[in-house]
Structure formats: structure tokens, C-alpha cells
C-alpha atoms as a PDB file:
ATOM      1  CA  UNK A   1     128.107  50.807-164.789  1.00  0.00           C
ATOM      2  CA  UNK A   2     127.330  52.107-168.311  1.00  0.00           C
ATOM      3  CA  UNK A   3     124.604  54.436-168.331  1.00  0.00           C
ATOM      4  CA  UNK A   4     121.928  52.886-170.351  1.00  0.00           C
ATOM      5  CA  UNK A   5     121.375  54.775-173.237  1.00  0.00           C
ATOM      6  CA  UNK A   6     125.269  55.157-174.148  1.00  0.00           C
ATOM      7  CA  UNK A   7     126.131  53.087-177.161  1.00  0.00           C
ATOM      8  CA  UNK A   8     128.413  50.073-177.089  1.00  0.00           C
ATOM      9  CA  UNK A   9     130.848  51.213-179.778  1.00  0.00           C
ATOM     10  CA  UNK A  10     131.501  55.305-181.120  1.00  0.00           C
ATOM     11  CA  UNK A  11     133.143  55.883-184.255  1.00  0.00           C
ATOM     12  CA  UNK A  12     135.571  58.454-185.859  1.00  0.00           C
ATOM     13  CA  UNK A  13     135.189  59.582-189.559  1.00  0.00           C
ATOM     14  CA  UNK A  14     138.494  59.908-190.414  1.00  0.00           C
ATOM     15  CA  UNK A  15     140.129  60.438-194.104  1.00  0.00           C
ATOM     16  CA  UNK A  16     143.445  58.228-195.084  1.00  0.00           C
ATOM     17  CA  UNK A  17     145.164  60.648-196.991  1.00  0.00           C
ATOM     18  CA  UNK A  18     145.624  62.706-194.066  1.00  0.00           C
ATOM     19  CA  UNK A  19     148.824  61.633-192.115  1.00  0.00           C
ATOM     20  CA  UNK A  20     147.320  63.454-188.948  1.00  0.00           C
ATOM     21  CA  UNK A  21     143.932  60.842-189.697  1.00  0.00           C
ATOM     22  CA  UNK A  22     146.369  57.692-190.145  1.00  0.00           C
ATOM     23  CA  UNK A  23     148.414  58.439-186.706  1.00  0.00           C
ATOM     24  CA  UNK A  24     145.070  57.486-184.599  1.00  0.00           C
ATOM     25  CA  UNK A  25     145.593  53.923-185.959  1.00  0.00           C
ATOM     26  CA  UNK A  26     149.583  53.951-186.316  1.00  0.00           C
ATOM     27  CA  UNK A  27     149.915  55.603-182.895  1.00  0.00           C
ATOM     28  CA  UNK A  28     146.404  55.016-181.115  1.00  0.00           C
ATOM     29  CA  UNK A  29     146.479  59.176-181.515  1.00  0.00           C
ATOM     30  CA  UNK A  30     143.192  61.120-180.754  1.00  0.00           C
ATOM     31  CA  UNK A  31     142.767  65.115-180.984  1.00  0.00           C
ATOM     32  CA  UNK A  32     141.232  67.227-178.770  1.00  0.00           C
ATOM     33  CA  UNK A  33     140.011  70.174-180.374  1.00  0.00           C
ATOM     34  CA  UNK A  34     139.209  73.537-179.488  1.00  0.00           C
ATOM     35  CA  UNK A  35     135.096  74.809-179.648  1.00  0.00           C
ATOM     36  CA  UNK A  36     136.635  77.534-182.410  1.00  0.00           C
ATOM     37  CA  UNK A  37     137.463  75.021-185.016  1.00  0.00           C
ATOM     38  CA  UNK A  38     133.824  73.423-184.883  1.00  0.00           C
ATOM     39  CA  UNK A  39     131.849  73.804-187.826  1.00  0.00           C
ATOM     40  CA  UNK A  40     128.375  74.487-185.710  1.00  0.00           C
ATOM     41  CA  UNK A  41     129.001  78.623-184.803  1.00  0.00           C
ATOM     42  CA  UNK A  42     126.306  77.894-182.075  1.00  0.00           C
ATOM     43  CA  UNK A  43     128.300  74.521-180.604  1.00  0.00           C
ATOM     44  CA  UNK A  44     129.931  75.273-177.050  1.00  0.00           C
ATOM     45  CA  UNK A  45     128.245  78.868-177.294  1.00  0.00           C
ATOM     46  CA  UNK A  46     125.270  78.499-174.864  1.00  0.00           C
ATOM     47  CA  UNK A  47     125.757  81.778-172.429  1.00  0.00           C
ATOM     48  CA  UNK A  48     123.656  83.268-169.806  1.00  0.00           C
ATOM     49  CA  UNK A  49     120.968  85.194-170.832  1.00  0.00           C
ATOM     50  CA  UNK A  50     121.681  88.609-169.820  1.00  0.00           C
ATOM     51  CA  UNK A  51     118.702  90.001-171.641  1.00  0.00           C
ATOM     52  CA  UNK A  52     116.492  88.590-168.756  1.00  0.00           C
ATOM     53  CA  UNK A  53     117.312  91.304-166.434  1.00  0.00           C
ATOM     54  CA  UNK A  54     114.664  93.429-167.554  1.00  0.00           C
ATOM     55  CA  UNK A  55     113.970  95.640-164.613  1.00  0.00           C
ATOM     56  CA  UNK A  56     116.345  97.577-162.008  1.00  0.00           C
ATOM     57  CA  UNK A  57     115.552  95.187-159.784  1.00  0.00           C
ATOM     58  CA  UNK A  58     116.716  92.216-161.559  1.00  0.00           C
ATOM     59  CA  UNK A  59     119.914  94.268-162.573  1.00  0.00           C
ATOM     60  CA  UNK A  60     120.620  95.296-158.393  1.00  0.00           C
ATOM     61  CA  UNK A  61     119.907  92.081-157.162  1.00  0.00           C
ATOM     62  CA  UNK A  62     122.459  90.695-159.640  1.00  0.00           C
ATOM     63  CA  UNK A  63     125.376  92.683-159.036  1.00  0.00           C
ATOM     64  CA  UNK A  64     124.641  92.296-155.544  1.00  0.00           C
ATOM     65  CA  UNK A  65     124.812  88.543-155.556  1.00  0.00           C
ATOM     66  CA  UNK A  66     127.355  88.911-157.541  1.00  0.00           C
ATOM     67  CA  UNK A  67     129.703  91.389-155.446  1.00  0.00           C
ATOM     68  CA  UNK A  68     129.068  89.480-152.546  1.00  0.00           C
ATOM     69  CA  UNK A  69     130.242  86.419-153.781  1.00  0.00           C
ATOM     70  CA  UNK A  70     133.738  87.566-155.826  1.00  0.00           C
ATOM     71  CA  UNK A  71     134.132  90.075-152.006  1.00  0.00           C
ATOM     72  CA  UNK A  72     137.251  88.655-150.298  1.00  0.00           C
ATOM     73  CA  UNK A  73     138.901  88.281-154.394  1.00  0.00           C
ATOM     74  CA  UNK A  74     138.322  91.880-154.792  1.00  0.00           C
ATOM     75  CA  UNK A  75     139.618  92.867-151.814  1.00  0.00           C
ATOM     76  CA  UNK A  76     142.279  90.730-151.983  1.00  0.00           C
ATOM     77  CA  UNK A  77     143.306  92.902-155.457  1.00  0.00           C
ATOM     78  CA  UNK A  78     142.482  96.038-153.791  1.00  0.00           C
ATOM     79  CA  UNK A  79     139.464  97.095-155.927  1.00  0.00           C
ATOM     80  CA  UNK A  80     137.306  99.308-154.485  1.00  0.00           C
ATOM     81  CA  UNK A  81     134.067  97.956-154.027  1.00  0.00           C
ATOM     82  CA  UNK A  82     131.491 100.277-154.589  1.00  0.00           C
ATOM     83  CA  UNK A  83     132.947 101.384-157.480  1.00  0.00           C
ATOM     84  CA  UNK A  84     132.711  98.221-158.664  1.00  0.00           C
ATOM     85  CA  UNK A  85     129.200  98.337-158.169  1.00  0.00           C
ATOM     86  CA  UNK A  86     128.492 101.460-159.849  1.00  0.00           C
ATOM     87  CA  UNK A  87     130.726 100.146-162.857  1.00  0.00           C
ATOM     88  CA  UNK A  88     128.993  97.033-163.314  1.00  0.00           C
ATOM     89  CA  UNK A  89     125.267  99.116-162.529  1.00  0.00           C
ATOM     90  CA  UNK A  90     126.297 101.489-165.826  1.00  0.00           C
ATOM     91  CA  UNK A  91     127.173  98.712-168.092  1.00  0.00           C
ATOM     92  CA  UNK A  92     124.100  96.820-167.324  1.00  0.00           C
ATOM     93  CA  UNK A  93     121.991  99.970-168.647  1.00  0.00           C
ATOM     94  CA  UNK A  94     122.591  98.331-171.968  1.00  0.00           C
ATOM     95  CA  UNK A  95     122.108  95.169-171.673  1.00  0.00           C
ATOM     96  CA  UNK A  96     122.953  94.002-175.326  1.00  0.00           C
ATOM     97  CA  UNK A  97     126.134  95.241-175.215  1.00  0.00           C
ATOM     98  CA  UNK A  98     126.481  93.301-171.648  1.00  0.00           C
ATOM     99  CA  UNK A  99     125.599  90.364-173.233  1.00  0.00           C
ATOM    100  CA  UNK A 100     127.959  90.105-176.619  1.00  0.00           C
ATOM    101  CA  UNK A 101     131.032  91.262-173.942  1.00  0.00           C
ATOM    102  CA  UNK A 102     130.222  88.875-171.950  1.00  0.00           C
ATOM    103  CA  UNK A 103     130.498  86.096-174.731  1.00  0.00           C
ATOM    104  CA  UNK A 104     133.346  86.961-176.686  1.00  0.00           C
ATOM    105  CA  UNK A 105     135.005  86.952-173.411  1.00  0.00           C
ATOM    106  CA  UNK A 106     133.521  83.421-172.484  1.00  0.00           C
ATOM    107  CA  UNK A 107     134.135  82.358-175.887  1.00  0.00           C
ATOM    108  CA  UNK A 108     137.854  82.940-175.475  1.00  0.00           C
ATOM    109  CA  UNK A 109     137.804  81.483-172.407  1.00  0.00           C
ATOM    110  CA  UNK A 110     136.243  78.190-173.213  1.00  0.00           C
ATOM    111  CA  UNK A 111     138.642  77.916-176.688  1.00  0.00           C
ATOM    112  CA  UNK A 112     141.184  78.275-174.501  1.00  0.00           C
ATOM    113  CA  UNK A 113     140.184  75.623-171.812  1.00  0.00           C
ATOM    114  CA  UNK A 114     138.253  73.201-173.109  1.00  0.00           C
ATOM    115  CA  UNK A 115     139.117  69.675-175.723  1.00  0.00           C
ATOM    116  CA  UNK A 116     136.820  67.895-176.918  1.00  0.00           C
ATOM    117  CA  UNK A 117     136.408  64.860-179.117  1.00  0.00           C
ATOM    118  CA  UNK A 118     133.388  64.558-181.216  1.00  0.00           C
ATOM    119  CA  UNK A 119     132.272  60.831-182.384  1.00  0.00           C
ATOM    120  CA  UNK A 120     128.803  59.172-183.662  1.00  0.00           C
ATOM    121  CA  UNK A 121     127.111  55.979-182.536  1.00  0.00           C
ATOM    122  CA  UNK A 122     126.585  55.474-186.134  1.00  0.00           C
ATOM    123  CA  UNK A 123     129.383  53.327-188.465  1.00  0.00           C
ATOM    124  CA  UNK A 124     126.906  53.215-191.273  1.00  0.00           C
ATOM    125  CA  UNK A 125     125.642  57.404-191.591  1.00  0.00           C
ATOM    126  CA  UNK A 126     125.959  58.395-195.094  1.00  0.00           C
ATOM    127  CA  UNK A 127     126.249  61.751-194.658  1.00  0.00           C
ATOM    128  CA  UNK A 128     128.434  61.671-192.022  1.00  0.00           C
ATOM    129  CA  UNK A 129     130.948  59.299-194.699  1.00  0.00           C
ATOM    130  CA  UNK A 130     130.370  62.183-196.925  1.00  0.00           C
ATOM    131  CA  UNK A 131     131.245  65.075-195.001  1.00  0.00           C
ATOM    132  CA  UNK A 132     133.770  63.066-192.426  1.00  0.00           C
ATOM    133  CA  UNK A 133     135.008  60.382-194.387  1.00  0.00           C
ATOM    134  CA  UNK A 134     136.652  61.536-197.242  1.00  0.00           C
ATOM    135  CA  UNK A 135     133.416  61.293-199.373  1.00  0.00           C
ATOM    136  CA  UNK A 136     133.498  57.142-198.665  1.00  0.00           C
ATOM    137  CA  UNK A 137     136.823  57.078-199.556  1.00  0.00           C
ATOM    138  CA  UNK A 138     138.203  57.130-196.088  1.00  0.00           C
ATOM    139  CA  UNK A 139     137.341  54.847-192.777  1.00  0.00           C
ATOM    140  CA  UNK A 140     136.380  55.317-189.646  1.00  0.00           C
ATOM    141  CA  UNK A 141     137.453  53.796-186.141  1.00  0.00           C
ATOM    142  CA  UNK A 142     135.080  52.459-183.718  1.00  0.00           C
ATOM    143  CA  UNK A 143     136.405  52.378-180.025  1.00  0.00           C
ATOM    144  CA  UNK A 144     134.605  51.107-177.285  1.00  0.00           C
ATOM    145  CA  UNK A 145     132.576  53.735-175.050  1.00  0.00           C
ATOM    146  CA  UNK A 146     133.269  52.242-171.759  1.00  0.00           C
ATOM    147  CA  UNK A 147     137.051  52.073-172.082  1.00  0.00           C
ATOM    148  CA  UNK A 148     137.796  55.302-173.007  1.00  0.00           C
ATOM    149  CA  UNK A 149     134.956  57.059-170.895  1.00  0.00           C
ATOM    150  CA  UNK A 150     137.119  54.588-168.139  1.00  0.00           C
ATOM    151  CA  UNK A 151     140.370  55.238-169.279  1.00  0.00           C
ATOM    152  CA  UNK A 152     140.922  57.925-166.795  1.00  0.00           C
ATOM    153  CA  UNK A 153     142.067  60.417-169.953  1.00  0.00           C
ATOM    154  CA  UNK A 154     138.662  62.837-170.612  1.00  0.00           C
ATOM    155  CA  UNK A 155     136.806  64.439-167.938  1.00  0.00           C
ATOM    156  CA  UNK A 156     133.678  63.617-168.743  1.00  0.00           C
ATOM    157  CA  UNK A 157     131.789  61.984-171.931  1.00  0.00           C
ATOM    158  CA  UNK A 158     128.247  61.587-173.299  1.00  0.00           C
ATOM    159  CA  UNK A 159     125.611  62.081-175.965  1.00  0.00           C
ATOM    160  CA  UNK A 160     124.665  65.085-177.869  1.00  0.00           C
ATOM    161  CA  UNK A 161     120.828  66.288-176.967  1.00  0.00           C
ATOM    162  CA  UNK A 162     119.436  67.763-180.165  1.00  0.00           C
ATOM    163  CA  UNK A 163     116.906  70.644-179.590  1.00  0.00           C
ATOM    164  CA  UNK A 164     114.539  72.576-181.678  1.00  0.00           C
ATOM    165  CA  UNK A 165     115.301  74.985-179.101  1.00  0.00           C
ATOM    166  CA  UNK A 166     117.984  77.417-177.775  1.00  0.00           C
ATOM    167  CA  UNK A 167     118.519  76.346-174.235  1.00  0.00           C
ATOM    168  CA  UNK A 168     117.658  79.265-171.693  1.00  0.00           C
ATOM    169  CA  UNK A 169     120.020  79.577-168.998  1.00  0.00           C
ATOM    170  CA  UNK A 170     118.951  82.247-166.280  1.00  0.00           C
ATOM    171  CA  UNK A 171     121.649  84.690-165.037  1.00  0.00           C
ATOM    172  CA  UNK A 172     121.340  83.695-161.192  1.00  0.00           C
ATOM    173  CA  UNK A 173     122.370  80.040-162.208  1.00  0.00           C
ATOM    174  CA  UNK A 174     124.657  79.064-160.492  1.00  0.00           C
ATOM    175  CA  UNK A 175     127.494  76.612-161.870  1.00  0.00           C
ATOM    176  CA  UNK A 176     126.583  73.003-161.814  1.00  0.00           C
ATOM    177  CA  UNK A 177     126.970  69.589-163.602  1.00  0.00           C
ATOM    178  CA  UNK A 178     123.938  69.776-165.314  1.00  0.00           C
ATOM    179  CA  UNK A 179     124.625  73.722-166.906  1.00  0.00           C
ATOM    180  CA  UNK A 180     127.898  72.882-168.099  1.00  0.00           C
ATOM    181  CA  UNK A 181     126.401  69.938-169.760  1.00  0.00           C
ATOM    182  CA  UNK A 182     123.500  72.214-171.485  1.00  0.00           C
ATOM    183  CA  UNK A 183     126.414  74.025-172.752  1.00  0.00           C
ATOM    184  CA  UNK A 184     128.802  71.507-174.027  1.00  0.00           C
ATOM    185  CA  UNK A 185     126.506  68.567-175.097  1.00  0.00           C
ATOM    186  CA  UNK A 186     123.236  70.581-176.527  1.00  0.00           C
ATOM    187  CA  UNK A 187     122.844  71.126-180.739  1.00  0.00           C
ATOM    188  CA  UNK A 188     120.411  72.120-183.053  1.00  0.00           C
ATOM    189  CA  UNK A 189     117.668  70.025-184.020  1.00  0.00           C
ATOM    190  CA  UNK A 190     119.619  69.768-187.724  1.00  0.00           C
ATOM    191  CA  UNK A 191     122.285  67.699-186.438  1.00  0.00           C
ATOM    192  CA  UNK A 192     120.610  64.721-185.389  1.00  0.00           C
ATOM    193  CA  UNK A 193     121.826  62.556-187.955  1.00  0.00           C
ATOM    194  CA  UNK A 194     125.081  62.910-186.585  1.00  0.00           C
ATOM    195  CA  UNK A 195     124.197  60.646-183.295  1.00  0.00           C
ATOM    196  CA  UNK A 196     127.109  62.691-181.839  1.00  0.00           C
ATOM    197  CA  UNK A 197     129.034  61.276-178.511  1.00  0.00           C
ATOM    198  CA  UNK A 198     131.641  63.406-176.786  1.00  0.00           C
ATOM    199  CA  UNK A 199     134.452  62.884-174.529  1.00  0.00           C
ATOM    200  CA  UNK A 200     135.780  66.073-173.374  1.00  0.00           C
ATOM    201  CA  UNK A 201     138.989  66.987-171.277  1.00  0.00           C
ATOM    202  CA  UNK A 202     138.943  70.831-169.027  1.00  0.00           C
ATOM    203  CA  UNK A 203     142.574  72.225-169.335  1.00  0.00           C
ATOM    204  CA  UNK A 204     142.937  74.603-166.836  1.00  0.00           C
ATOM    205  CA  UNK A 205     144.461  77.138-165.508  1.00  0.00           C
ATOM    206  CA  UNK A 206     147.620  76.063-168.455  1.00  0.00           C
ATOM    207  CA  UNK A 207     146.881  76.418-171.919  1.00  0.00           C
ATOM    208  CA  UNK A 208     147.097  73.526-173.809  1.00  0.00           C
ATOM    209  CA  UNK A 209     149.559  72.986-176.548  1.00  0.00           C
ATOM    210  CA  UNK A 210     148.789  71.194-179.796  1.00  0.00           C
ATOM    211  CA  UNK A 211     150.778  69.086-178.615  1.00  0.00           C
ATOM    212  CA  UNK A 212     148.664  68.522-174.730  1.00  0.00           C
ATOM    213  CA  UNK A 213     145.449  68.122-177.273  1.00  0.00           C
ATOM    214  CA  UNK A 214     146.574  65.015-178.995  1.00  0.00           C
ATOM    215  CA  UNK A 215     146.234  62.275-176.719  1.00  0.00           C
ATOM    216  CA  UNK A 216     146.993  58.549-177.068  1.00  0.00           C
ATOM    217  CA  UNK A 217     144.287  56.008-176.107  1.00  0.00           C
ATOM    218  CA  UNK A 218     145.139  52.359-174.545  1.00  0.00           C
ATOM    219  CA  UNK A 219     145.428  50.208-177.631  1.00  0.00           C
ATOM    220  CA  UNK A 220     142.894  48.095-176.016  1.00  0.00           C
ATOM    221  CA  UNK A 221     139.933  50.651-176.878  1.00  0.00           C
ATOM    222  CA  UNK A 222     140.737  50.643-180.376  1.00  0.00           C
ATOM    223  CA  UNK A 223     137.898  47.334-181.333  1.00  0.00           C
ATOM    224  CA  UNK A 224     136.945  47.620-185.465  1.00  0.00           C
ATOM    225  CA  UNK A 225     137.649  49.538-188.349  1.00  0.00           C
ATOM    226  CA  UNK A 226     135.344  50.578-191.377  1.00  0.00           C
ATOM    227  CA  UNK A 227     136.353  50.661-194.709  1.00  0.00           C
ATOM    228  CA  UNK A 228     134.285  53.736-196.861  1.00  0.00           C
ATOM    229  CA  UNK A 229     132.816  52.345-200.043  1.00  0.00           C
ATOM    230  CA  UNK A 230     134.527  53.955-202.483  1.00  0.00           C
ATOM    231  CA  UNK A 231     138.353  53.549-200.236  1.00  0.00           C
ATOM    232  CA  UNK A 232     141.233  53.429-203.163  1.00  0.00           C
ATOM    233  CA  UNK A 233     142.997  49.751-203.302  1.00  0.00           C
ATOM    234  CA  UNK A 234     145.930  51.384-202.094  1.00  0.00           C
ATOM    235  CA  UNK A 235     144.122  52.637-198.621  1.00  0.00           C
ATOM    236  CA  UNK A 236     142.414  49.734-198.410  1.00  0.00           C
ATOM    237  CA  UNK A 237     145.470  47.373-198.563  1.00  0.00           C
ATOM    238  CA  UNK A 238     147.676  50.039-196.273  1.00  0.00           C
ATOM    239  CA  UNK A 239     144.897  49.783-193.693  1.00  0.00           C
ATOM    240  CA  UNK A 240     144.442  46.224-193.920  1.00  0.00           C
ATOM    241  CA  UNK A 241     148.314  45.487-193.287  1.00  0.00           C
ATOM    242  CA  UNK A 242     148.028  47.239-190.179  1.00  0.00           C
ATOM    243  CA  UNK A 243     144.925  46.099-188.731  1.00  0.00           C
ATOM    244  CA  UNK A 244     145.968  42.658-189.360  1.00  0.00           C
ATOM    245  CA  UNK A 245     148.681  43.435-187.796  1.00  0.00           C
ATOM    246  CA  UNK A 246     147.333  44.554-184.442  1.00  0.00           C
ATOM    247  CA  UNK A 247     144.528  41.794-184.726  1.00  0.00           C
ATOM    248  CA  UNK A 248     141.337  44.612-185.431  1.00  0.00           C
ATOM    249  CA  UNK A 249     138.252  43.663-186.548  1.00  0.00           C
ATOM    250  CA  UNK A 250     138.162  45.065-190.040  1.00  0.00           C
ATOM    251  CA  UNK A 251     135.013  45.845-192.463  1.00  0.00           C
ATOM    252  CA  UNK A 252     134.314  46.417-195.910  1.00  0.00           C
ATOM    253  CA  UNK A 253     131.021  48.840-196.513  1.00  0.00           C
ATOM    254  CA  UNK A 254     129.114  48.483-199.380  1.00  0.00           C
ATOM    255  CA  UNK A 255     125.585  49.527-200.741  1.00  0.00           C
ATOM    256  CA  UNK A 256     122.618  47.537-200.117  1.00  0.00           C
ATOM    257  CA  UNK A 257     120.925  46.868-203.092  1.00  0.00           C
ATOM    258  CA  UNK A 258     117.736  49.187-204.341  1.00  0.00           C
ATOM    259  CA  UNK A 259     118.004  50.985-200.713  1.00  0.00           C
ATOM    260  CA  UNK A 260     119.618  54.313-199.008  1.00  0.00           C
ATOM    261  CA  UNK A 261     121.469  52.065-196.366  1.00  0.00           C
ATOM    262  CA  UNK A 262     124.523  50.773-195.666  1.00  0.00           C
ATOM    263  CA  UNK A 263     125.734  47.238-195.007  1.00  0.00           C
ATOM    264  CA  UNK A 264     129.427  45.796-194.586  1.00  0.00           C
ATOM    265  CA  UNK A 265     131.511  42.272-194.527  1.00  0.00           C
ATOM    266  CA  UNK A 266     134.314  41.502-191.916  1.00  0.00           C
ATOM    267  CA  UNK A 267     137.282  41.190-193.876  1.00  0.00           C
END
């Protein structure tokens, strides 16, 4: 069942010109990118907040818990374990310095491990034609949510939660659904107009390739294409040979008269 508040159709801003852009409609191609490559520097970088072991007892109790739980792996390595713990007790005395090792490391990590493919609920955004779509010039694809959230090729998928603020996430969490989804699906308040929906995919313990990031969707969840306003002749008629083609329902945008909005024909 589709979870109510997930949109029928999400779009990709894509640019024509780009021969990377044109293989999601000549090859049903997709691209998984990496957190790094974002253009959000806070997007995929919600850590634990170290800084809220403010006391000695805070700081104990965690590398207590935290001993105890990563025991048999140490021992297993042959570390020794209470040096360990008086390692992890000095590097705790400065807790700032805990904190930005902690996410450069996580950081890496998660560039490392994680695709994800970022797409709006919106066909008619114009910003999001501006700064995705070639400046109007370019299209965008609209697939349908529930096939490709089906399709068996991303791990998981949903909306964007904007927030006004930075999520707090407690050092004794422990992992769950709902904290990796605080980290992977929560923006700024300033990026609401991008209606954001993501479909993500966890590679792990391999490092993907460039070539493991670009994935190829069922042709089936490819269901309309959007023409940008200002789309050359050229782009428009190499696009429209295509879609017609592969039977795609295909769109012309154009500006509604005396407003800021959007509207579009089926061509």
C-alpha cells in the first residue's frame, strides 16, 4: 500500500545537452550519487551530538555502554580493553575535537556507502527548472513512486521533512529506522520549495563504482515527460522522436498569462 502522503508521480530536472541527462530516457539510466556531491553542506550530515556529554558521568557511562557492546570485537582483535577505556576517557576531555573526528570519519563513511536519488513532487517548480533544468531549457522525467519504491532496486524511499531546526540526536541512541531517516531525509527549512522525494540504495561493505551507482529502472516506471519553456527546437524535436517512440506521455510547459505559475499541453 502507498503510504498516504507520497505523491503519485516524482520528477527529475534533467538538462538535454548533457549526454549523461539524455541516457535516463535512451537507456531508462538513473544515478545514484554520493552525499559529497550534494549542494546542501548540511544534507546527509546529521551526527550525534557529542557535545551533550557534559559531565564525567555522561562521558563514563558512555564509554561504558559503549565498551561493553563492541567487547567480544575487541577481543577478537586483541585490543586491550582497559586501555581502550582510558583512550577513549582522554579524548572525550575535549569534546569538540571528539565531535568534528567523529564526523569527518562518518562523513567518509556515509560518501562511501550510501546512493541516493533526489526527485520533487513538483513538474511545474520554477526554481527548481532554473537551477535543475537547464534554466527551462531542459525537461524533466516523471516516474511513478510506487514502481520504483517497488521495483526491488533502492532500499528505501520517501519525502524530505524540512525543519527550521537542526535535528538533535542524543549519543546513547541507539541505531534505528527512524534515526537513519532523521539523517538522510531531514533539510533546512530553505529548501521547501524543492518538495524533495528520495530513493536511496546502502552499498555495503563494497564500494560502489560509478559504474554500481548508475542503475537502470524497468521501462515501465518511466510515465511522462516535461518539456522546459524555453527547450531549443532541436531538443524538443530529439525528445519528441523518442518519446513517441516508446509511447510517453509528453508535455509542453508554458507561462500562464499575468501569473508566476506554470501550466503545460500534452503533445
Amino acid at each position: 500500500m502507498k503510504p498516504e502522503n507520497y505523491p503519485e508521480i516524482i520528477y527529475k530536472y534533467r538538462c538535454w545537452s548533457n549526454q549523461y541527462h539524455q541516457n535516463i530516457l535512451h537507456k531508462n539510466q538513473v544515478y545514484l550519487s554520493a552525499p559529497k556531491h550534494f549542494n546542501d553542506p548540511f544534507d546527509f550530515r546529521i551526527s550525534k551530538n557529542y557535545l551533550l556529554l557534559d559531565s564525567q558521568e555522561k562521558i563514563k557511562k558512555f564509554v561504558d555502554d559503549g565498551l561493553k557492546e563492541h567487547k567480544e570485537w575487541l577481543i577478537h582483535n586483541g585490543k586491550n580493553i582497559d586501555y581502550e577505556r582510558a583512550l577513549l576517557m582522554e579524548r572525550l576531555q575535549n569534546l569538540e575535537q571528539y565531535q568534528t573526528e567523529y564526523e569527518v570519519l562518518e562523513n567518509e563513511e556515509t560518501d562511501k556507502s550510501q546512493g541516493v536519488l533526489s526527485l520533487s513532487a513538483k513538474w511545474d517548480s520554477i526554481l527548481m527548472w532554473s537551477h535543475y533544468g537547464d534554466f527551462h531549457k531542459g525537461f524533466n522525467i516523471g516516474f511513478s513512486e510506487d514502481k520504483m519504491r517497488k521495483s526491488g532496486l533502492f532500499g528505501k524511499g520517501g519525502q524530505v521533512i524540512y525543519s527550521e531546526s537542526f535535528p538533535v540526536i542524543d549519543p546513547f541512541t541507539e541505531f534505528s529506522m527512524e534515526t537513519s531517516f532523521l539523517q538522510t531525509h531531514y533539510k533546512a527549512k530553505e529548501w521547501e520549495y524543492e518538495a524533495e522525494y528520495r530513493l536511496g540504495k546502502l552499498y555495503y561493505p563494497v564500494i560502489p563504482s560509478e559504474e554500481d551507482r548508475t542503475i537502470t529502472v524497468p521501462e515501465e516506471c518511466i510515465v511522462e515527460i516535461n518539456l522546459g519553456i524555453s527547450i531549443s527546437e532541436k531538443d524538443r524535436n530529439e525528445i519528441l522522436e523518442i518519446t513517441r517512440q516508446r509511447n510517453i506521455k509528453t508535455y509542453q510547459l508554458k507561462k500562464v498569462p499575468f501569473k508566476f505559475e506554470l501550466t503545460r499541453t500534452q503533445l
